[in-house]
N, C-alpha and C. Protein backbone atom coordinates (compact mmCIF):
# COMPACT_ATOMS: atom_id res chain seq x y z
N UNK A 1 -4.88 9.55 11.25
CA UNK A 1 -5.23 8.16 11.09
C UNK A 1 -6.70 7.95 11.37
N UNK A 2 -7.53 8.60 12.68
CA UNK A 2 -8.86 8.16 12.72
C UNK A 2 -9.63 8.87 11.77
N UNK A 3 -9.27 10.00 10.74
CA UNK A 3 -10.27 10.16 9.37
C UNK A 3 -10.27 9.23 8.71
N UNK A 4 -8.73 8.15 8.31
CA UNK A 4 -8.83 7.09 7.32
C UNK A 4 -9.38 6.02 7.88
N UNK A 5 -9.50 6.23 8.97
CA UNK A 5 -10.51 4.81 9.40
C UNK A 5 -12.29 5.16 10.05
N UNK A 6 -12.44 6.25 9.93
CA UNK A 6 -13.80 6.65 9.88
C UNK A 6 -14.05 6.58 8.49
N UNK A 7 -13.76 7.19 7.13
CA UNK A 7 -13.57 7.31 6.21
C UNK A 7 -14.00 5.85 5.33
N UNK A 8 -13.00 4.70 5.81
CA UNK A 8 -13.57 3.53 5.33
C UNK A 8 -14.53 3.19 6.21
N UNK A 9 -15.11 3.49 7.19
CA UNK A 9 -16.36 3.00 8.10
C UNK A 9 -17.08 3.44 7.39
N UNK A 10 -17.53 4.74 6.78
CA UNK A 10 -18.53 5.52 6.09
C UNK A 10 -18.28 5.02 4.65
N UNK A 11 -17.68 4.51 3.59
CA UNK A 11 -17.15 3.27 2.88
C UNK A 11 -18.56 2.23 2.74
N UNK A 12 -18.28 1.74 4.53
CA UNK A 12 -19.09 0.50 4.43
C UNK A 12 -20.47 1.09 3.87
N UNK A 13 -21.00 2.10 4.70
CA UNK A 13 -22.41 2.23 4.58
C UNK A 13 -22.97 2.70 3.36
N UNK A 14 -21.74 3.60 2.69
CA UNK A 14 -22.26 3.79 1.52
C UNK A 14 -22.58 2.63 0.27
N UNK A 15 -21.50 1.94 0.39
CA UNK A 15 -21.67 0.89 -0.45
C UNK A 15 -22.56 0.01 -0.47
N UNK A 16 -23.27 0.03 0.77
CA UNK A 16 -24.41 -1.15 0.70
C UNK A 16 -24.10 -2.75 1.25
N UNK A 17 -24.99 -3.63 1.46
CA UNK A 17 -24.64 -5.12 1.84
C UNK A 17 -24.49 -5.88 0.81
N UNK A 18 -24.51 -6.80 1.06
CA UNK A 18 -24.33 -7.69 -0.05
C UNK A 18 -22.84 -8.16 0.12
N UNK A 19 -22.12 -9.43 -1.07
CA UNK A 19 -20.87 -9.75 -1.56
C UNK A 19 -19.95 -8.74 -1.25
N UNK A 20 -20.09 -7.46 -1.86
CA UNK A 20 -19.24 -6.75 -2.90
C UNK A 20 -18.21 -5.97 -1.21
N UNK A 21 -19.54 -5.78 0.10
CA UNK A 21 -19.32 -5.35 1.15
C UNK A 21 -18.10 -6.24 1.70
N UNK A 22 -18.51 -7.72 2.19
CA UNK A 22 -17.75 -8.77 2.63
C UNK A 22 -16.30 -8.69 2.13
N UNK A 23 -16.26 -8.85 0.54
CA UNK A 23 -14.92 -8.87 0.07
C UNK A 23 -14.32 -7.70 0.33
N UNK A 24 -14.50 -6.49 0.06
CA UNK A 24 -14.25 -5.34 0.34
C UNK A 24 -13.76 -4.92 2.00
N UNK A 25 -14.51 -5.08 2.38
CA UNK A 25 -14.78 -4.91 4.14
C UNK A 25 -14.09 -5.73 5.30
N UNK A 26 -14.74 -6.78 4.64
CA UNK A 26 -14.25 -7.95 5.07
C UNK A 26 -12.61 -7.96 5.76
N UNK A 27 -11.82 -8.00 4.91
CA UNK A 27 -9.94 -7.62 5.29
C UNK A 27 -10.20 -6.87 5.90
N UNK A 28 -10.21 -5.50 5.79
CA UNK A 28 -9.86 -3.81 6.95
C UNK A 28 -10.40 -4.60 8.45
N UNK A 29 -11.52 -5.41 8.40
CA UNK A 29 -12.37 -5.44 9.67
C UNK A 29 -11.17 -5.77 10.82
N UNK A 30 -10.36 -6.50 10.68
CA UNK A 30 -9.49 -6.69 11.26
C UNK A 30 -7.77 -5.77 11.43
N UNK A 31 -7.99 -5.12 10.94
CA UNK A 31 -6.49 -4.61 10.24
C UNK A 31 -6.58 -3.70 11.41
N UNK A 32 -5.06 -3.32 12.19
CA UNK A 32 -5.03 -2.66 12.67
C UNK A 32 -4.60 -0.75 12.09
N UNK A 33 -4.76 -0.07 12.86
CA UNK A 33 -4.66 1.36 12.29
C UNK A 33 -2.82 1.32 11.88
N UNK A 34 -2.21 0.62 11.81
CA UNK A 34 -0.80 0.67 11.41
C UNK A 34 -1.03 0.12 10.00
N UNK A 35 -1.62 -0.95 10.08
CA UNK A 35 -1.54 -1.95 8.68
C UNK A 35 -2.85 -1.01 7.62
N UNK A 36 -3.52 -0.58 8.51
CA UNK A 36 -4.17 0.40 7.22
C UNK A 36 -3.28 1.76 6.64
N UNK A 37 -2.45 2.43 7.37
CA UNK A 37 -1.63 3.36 6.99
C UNK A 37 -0.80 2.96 6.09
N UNK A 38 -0.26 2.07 6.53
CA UNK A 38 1.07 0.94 5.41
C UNK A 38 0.21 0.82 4.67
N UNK A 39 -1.04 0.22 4.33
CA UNK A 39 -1.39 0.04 2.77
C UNK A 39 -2.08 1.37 2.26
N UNK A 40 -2.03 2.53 2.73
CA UNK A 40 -2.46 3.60 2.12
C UNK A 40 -0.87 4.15 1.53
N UNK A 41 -0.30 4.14 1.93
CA UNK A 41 1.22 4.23 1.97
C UNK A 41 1.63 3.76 1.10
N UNK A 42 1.47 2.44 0.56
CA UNK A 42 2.11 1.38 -0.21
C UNK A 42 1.45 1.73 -1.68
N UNK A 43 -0.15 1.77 -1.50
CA UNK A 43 -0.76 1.88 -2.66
C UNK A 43 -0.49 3.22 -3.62
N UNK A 44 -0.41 4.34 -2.42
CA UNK A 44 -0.60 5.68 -3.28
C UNK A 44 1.36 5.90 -3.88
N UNK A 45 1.81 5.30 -2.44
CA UNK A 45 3.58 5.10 -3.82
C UNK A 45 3.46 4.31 -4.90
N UNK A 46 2.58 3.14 -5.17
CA UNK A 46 2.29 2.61 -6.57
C UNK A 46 2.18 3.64 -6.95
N UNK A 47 0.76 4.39 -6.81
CA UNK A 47 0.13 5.13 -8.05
C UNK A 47 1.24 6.24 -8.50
N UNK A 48 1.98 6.84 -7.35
CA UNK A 48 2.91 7.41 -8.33
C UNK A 48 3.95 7.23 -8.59
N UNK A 49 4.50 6.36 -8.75
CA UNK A 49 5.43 5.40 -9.81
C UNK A 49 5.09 5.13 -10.77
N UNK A 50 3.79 4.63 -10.88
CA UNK A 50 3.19 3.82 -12.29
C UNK A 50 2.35 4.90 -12.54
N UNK A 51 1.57 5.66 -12.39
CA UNK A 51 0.46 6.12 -13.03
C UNK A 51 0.72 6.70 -14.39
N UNK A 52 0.17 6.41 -14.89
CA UNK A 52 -0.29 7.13 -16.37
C UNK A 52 0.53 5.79 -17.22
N UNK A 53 0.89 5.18 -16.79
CA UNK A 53 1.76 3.63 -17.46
C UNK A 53 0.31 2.81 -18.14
N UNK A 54 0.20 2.60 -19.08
CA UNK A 54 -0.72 1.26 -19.45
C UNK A 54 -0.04 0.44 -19.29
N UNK A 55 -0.42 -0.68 -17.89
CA UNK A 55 -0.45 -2.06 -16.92
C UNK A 55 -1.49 -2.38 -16.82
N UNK A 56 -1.83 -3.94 -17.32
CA UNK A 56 -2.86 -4.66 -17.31
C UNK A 56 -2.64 -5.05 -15.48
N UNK A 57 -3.13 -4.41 -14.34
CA UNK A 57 -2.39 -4.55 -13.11
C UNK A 57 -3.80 -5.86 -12.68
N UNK A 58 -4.47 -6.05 -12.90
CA UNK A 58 -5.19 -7.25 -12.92
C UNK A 58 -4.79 -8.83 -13.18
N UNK A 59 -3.17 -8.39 -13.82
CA UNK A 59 -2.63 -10.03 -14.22
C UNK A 59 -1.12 -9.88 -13.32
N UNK A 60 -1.39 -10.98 -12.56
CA UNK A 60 -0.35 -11.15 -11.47
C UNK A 60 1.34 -10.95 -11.83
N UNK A 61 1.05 -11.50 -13.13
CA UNK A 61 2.85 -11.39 -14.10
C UNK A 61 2.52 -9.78 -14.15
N UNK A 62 2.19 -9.55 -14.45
CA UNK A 62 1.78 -7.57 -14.27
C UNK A 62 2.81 -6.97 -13.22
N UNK A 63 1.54 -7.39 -12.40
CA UNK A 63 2.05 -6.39 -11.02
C UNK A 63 3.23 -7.29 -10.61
N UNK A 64 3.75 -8.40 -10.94
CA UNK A 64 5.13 -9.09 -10.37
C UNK A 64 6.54 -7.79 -10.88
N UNK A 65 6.19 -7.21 -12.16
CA UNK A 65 7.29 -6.68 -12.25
C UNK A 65 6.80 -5.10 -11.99
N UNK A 66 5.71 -4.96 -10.69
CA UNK A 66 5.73 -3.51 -10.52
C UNK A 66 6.14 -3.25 -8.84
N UNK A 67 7.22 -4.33 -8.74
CA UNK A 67 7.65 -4.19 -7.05
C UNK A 67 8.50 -2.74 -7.30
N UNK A 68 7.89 -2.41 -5.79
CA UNK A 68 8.58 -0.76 -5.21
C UNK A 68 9.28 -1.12 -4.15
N UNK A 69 10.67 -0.34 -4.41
CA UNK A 69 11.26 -0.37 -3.09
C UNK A 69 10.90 1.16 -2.49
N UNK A 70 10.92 0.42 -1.16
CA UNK A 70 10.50 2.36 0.00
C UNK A 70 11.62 2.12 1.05
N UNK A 71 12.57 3.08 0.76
CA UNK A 71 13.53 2.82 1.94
C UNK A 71 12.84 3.46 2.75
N UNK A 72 13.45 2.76 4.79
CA UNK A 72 13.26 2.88 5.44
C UNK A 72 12.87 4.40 5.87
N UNK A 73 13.53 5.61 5.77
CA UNK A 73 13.48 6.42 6.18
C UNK A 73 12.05 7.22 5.65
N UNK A 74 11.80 6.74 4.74
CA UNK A 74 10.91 7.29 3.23
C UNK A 74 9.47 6.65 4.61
N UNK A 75 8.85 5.33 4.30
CA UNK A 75 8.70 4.82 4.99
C UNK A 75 7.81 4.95 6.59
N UNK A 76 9.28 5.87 7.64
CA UNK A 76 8.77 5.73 8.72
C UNK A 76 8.50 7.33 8.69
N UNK A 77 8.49 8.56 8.13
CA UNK A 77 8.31 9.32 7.78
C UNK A 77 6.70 9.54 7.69
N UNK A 78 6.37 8.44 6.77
CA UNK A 78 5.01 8.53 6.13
C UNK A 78 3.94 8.19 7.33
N UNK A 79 4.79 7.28 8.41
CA UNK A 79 3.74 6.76 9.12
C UNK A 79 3.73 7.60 9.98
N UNK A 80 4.90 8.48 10.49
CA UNK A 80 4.71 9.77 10.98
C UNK A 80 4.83 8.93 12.87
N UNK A 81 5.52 7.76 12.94
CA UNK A 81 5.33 7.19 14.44
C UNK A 81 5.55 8.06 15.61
N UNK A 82 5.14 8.22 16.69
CA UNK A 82 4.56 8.84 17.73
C UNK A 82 6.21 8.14 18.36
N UNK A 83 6.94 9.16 19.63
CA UNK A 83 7.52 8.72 20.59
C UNK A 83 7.81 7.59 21.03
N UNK A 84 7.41 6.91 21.43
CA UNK A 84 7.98 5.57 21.96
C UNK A 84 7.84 4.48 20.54
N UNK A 85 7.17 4.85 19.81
CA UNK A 85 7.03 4.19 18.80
C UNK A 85 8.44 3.84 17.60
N UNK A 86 9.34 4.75 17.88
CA UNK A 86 10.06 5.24 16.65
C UNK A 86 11.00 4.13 17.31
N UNK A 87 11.64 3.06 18.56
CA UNK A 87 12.30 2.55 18.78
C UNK A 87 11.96 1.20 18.28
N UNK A 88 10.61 0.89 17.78
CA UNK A 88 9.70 0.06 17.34
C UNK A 88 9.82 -0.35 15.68
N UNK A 89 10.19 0.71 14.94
CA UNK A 89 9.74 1.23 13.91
C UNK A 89 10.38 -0.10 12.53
N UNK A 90 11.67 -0.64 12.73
CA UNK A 90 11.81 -1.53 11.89
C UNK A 90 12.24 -2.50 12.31
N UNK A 91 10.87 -3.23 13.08
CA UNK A 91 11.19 -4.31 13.93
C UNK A 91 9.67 -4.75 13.93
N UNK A 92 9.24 -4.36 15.16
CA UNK A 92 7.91 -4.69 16.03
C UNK A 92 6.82 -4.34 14.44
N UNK A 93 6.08 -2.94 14.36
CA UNK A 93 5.45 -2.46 13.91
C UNK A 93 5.57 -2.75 12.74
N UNK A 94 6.43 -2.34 11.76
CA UNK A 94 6.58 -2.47 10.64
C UNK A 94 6.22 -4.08 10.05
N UNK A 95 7.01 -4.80 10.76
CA UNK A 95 6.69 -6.44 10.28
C UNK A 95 5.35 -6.72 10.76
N UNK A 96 4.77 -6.12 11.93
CA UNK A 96 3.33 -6.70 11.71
C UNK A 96 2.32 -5.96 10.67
N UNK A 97 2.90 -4.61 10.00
CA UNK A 97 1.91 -4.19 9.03
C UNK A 97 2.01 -4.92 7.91
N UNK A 98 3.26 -5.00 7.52
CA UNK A 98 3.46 -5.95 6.60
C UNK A 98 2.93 -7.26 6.24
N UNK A 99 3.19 -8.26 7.61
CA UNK A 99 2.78 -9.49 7.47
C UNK A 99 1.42 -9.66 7.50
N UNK A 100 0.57 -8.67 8.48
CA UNK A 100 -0.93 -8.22 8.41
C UNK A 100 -1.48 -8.20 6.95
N UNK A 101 -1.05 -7.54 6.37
CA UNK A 101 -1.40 -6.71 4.88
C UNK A 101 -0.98 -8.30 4.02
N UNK A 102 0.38 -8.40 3.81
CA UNK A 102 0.46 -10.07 2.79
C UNK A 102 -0.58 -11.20 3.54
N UNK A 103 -0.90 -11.60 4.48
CA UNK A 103 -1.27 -12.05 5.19
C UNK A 103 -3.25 -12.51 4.92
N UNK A 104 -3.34 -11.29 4.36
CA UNK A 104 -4.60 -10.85 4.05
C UNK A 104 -4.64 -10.71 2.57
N UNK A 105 -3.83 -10.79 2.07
CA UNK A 105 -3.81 -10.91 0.17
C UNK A 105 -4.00 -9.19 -0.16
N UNK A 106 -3.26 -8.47 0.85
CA UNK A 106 -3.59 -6.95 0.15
C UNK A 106 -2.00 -6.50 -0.61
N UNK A 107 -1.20 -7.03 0.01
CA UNK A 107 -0.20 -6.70 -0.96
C UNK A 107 0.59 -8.42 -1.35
N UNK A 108 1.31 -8.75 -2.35
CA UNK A 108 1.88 -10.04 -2.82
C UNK A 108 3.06 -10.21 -2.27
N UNK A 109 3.71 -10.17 -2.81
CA UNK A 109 5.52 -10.76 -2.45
C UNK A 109 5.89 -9.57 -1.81
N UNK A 110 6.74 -9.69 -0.70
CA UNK A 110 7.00 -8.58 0.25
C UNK A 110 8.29 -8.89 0.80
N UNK A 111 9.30 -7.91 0.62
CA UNK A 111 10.56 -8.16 1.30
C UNK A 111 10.97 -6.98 2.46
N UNK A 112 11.43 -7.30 3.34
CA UNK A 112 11.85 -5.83 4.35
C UNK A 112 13.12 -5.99 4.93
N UNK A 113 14.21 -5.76 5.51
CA UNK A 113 15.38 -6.06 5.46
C UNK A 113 16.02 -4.64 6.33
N UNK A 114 17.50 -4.92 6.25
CA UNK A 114 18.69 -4.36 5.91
C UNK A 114 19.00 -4.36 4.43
N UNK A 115 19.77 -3.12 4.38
CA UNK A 115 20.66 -2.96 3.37
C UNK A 115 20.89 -4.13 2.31
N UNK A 116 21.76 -4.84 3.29
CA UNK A 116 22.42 -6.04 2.07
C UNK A 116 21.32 -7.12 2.17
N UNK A 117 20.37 -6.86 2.78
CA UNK A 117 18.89 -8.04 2.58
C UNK A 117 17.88 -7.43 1.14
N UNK A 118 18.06 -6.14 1.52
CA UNK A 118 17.19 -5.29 -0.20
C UNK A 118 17.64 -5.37 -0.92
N UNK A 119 19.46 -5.13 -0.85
CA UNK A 119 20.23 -5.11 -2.61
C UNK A 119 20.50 -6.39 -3.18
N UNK A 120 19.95 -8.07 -2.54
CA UNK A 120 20.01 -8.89 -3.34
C UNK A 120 18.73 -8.84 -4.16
N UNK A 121 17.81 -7.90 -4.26
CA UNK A 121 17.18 -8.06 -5.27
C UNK A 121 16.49 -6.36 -5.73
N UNK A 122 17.38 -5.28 -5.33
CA UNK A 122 17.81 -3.83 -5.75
C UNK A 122 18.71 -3.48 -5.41
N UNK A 123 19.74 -3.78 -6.12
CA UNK A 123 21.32 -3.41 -6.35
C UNK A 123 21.24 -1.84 -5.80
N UNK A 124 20.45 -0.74 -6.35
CA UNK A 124 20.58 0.68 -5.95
C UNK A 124 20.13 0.83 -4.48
N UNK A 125 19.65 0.40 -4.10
CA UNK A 125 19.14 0.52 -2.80
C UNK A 125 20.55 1.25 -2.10
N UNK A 126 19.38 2.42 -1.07
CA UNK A 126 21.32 2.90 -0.45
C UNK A 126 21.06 2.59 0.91
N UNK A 127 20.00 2.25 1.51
CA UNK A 127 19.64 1.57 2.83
C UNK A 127 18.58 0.64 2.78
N UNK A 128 18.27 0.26 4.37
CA UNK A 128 17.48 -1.12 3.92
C UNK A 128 15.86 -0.28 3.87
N UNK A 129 14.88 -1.01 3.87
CA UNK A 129 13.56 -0.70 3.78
C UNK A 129 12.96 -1.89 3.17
N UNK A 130 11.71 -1.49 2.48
CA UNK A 130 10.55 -2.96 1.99
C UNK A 130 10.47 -2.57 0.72
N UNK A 131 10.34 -4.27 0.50
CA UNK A 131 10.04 -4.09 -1.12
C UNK A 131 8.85 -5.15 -1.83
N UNK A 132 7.84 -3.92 -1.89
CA UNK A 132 6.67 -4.33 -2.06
C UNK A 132 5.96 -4.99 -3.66
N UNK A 133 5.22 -5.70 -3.59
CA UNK A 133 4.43 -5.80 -4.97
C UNK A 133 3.12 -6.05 -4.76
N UNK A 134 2.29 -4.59 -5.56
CA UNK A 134 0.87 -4.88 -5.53
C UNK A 134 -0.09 -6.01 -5.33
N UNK A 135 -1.04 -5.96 -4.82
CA UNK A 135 -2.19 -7.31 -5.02
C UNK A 135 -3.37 -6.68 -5.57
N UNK A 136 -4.35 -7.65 -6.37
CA UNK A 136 -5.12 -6.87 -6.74
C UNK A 136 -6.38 -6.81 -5.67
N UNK A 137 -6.81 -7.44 -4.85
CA UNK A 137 -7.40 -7.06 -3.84
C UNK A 137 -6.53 -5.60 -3.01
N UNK A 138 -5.17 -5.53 -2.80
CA UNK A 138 -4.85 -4.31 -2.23
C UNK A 138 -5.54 -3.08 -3.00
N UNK A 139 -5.20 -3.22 -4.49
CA UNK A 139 -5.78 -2.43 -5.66
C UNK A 139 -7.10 -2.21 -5.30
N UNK A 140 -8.22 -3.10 -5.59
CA UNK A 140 -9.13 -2.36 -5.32
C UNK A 140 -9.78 -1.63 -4.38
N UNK A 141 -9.08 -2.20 -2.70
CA UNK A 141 -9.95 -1.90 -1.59
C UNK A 141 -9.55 0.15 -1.85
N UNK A 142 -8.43 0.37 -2.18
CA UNK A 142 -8.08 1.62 -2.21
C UNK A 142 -8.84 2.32 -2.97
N UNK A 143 -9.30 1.68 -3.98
CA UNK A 143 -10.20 2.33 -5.45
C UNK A 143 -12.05 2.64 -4.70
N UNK A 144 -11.74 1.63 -3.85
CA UNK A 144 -12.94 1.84 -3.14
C UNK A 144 -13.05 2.88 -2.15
N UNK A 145 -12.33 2.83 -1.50
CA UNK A 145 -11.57 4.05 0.06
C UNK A 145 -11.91 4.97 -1.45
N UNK A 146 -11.47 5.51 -2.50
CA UNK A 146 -11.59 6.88 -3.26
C UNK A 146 -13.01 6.96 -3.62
N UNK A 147 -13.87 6.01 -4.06
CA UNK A 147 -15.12 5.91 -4.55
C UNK A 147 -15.16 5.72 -6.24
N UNK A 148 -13.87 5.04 -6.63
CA UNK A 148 -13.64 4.06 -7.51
C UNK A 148 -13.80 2.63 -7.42
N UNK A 149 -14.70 2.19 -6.52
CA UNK A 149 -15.00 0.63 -6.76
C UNK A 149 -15.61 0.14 -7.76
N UNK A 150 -16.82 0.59 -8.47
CA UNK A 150 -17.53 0.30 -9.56
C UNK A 150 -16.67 0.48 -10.56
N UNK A 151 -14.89 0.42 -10.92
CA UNK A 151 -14.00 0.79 -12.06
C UNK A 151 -13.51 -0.42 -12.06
N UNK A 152 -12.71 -1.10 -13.17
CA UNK A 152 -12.18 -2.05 -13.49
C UNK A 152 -10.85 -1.68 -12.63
N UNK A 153 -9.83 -2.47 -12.01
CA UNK A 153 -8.69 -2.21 -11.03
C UNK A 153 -7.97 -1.51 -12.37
N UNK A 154 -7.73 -1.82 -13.51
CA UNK A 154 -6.79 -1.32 -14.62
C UNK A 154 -6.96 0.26 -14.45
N UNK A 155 -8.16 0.82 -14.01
CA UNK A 155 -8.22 2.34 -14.27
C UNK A 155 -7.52 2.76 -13.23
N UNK A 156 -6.89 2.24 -12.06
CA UNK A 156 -5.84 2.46 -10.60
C UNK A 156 -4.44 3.62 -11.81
N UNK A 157 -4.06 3.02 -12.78
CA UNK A 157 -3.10 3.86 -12.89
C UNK A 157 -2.87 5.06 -14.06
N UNK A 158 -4.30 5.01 -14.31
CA UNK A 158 -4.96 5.75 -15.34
C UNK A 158 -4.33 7.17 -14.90
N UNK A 159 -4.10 8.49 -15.90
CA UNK A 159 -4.33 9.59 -15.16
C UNK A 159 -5.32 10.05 -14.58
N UNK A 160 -6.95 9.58 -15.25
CA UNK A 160 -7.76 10.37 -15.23
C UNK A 160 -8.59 9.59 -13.57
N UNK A 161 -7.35 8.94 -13.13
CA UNK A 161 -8.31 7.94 -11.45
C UNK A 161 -7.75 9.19 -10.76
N UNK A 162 -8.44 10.17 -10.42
CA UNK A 162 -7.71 10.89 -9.95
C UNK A 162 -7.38 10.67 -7.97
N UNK A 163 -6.17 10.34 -7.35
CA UNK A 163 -6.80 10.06 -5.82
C UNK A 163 -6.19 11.65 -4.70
N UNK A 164 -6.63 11.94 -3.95
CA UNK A 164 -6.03 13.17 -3.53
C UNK A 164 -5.46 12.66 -2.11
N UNK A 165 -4.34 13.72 -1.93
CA UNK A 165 -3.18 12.95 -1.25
C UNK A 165 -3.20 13.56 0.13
N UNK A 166 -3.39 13.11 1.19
CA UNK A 166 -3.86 13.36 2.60
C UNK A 166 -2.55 14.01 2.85
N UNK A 167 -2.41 14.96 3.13
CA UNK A 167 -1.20 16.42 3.12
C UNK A 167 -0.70 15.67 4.59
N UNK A 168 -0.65 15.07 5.36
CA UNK A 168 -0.57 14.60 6.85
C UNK A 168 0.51 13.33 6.66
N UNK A 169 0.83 12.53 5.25
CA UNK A 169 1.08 11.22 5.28
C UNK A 169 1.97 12.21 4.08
N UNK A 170 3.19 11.82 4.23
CA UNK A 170 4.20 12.68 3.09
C UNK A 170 5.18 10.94 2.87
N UNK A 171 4.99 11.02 1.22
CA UNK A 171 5.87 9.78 0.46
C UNK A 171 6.72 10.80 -0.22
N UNK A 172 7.88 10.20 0.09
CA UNK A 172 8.77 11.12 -1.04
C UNK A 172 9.73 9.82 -1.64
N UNK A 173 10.31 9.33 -1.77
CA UNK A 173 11.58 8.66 -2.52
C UNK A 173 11.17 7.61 -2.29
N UNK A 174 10.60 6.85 -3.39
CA UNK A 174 10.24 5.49 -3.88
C UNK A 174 10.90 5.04 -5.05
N UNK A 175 10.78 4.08 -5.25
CA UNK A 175 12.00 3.26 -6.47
C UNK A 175 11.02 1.92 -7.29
N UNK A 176 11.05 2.17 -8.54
CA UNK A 176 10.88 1.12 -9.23
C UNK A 176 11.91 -0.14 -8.81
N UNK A 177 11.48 -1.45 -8.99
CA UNK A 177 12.82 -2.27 -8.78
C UNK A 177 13.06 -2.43 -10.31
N UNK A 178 11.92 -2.67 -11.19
CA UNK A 178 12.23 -3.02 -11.89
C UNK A 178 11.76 -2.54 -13.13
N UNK A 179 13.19 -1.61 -13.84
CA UNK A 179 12.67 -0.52 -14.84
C UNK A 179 12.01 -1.30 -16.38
C-alpha cells in the first residue's frame, strides 16, 4: 500500500500545478490508504471486464450499464486485511471505502450488501459483496496513477492502455451485472 501512495505523491510532482493538479489531486488528498486500495481494486476489475470493449465510458448512460459485481470474498482478498482487521472487513472498513470513494465522485451508484441485498439487482450472485459503477473522475485519476492523463478517459478500455498489475493486490472473480 505505501508504493501506491508514494507513487501518486510522485504523480503530483510530476504533473505539475495548475487546474489539472487540483482536480486530479485534489480527491486522493484526503482518501484514506483503504479507500485508495478499493479504488485501485475497483478500477483495474473494470479494466478487465471491459477492456478491449468499444464504451464511450465518458457518457454516464455508458458506464450505468458497466456495474461490476465483486463478491465479498474476491474483494477482501484483494485488500489483503491485516489481523484484527478481517473482523472489520464487511462492516467498518469496507463501507467507509466505499462511501469515501462515492462520496468523492470516484465511483457512481454503489451497492454492498448480503446475499439477498446483491441478487435484487444480480440474480447470479452466490454471496453478498459490492456492486459497483464507474465514475469518470474515478476513470481518470487511475489513467493518471499509470501516466495516461493526457488520454481521452475512452482510451481506459482500449487494449493498447496498457496498466500493469501490482502482483501484491490479486482480483480474481468479478461479474458483469449487466451482459
Amino acid at each position: 500500500m505505501d508504493e501506491l501512495v508514494t507513487g501518486l505523491q510522485l504523480l503530483g510532482g510530476a504533473i505539475g500545478g495548475g487546474k489539472v493538479v487540483e482536480k486530479i489531486l485534489g480527491p486522493i488528498a484526503g482518501l484514506s490508504a483503504y479507500q485508495i486500495r478499493s479504488h485501485y481494486i475497483f478500477y483495474r476489475a473494470i479494466k478487465k471486464a471491459f477492456d478491449g470493449i468499444d464504451l464511450n465510458i465518458g457518457e454516464s448512460i455508458v458506464r450505468a450499464k458497466m456495474q461490476l459485481y465483486i463478491p465479498y470474498s474476491t474483494y477482501e482478498i484483494a485488500m489483503d486485511f491485516a489481523g484484527n482487521e478481517e473482523d472489520q472487513v464487511k462492516s467498518d472498513l469496507m463501507s467507509h471505502s466505499i462511501i469515501g470513494l462515492h462520496r468523492l465522485g470516484l465511483v457512481e451508484n454503489c451497492r454492498y450488501g448480503p446475499l439477498d441485498h446483491i441478487q435484487k439487482v444480480y440474480s447470479n450472485a452466490k454471496e453478498g459483496g459490492i456492486i459497483i459503477t464507474p465514475a469518470a473522475l474515478g476513470v481518470e485519476l487511475l489513467m493518471w496513477a499509470y501516466g495516461y492523463g493526457q488520454m481521452p478517459i475512452n482510451n481506459f478500455l482500449r487494449s493498447s492502455t496498457l496498466l500493469y498489475d501490482d502482483q501484491n493486490i490479486k482480483i480474481s472473480d468479478v461479474f458483469k451485472v449487466k451482459e
